[in-house]
Protein backbone atom coordinates (compact mmCIF):
# COMPACT_ATOMS: atom_id res chain seq x y z
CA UNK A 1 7.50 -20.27 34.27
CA UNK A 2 6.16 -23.73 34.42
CA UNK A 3 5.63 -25.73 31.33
CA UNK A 4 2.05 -25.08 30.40
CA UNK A 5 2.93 -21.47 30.35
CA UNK A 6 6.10 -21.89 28.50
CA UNK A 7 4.26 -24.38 25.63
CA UNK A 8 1.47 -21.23 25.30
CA UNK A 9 4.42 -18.54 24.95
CA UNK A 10 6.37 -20.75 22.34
CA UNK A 11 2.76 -20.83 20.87
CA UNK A 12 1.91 -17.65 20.58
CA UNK A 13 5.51 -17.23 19.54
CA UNK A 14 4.63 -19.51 16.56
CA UNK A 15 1.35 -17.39 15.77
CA UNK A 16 3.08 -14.03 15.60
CA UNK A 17 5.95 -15.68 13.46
CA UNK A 18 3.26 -16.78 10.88
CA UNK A 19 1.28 -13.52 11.01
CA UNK A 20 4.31 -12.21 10.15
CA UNK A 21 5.26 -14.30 7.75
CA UNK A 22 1.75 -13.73 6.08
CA UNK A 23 2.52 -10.14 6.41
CA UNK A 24 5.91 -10.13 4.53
CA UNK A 25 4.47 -12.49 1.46
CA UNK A 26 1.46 -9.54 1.37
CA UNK A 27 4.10 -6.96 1.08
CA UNK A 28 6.36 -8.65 -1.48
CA UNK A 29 3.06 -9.37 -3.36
CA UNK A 30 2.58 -5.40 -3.12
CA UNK A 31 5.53 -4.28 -4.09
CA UNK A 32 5.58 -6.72 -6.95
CA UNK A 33 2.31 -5.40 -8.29
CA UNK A 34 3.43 -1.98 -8.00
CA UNK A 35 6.45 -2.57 -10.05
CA UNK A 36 4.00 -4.20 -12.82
CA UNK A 37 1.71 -1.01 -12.30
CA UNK A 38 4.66 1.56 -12.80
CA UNK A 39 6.07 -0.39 -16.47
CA UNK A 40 2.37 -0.24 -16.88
CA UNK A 41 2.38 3.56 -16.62
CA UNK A 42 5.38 4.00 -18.29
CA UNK A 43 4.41 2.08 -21.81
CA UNK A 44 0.77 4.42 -21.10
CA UNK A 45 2.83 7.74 -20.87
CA UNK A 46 4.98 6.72 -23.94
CA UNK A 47 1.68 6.07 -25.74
CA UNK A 48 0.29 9.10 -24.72
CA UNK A 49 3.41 11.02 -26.44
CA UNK A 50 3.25 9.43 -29.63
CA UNK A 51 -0.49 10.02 -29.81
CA UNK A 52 -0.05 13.84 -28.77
CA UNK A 53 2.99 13.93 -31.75
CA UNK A 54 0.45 12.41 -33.83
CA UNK A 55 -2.49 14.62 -33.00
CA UNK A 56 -0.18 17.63 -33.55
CA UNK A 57 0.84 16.17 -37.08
CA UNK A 58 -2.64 15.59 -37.77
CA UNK A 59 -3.54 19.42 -37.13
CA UNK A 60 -0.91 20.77 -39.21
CA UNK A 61 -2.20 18.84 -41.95
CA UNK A 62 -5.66 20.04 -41.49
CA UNK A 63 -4.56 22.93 -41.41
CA UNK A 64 -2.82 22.90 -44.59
CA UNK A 65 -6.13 21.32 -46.17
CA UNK A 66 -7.69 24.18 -44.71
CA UNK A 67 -5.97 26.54 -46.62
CA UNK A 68 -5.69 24.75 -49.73
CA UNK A 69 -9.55 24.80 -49.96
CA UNK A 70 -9.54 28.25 -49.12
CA UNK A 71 -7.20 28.86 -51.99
CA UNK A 72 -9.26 26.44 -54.28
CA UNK A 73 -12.43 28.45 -53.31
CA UNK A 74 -11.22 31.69 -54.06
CA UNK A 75 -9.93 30.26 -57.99
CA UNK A 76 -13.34 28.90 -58.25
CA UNK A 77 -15.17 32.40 -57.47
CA UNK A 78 -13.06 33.96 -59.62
């Protein structure tokens, strides 16, 4: 190997070793914003619980209001 073809083969070298380096800093980026993405998730499924809780609460009392005016209904007829 003379030395114009070893200088191009340390440069190419140089090239992959950046591309690579690129590579790895998209990858950490990546994994970073899927960490971010997953305590996103997590906070929207805990949210999503205490709405369903809520929703269920909120049935029962309709429910109950149901009734009641049923009841009240019924008293008034009479």
């Amino acid at each position: 190997m003379d030395a114009l073809e070893e200088e191009e083969f340390h440069e190419k070298i140089s090239k992959v070793k950046i591309c690579l380096e690129e590579k790895n800093m998209i990858i950490d980026t990546l994994i970073h914003q899927l960490a971010e993405r997953e305590k996103q998730n997590e906070k929207l499924e805990c949210e999503i619980v205490g709405l369903r809780k809520n929703l269920e609460k909120t049935k029962s009392l309709n429910l109950r209001f149901a009734k009641g005016l049923e009841t009240l209904n019924e008293i008034i007829k009479v």
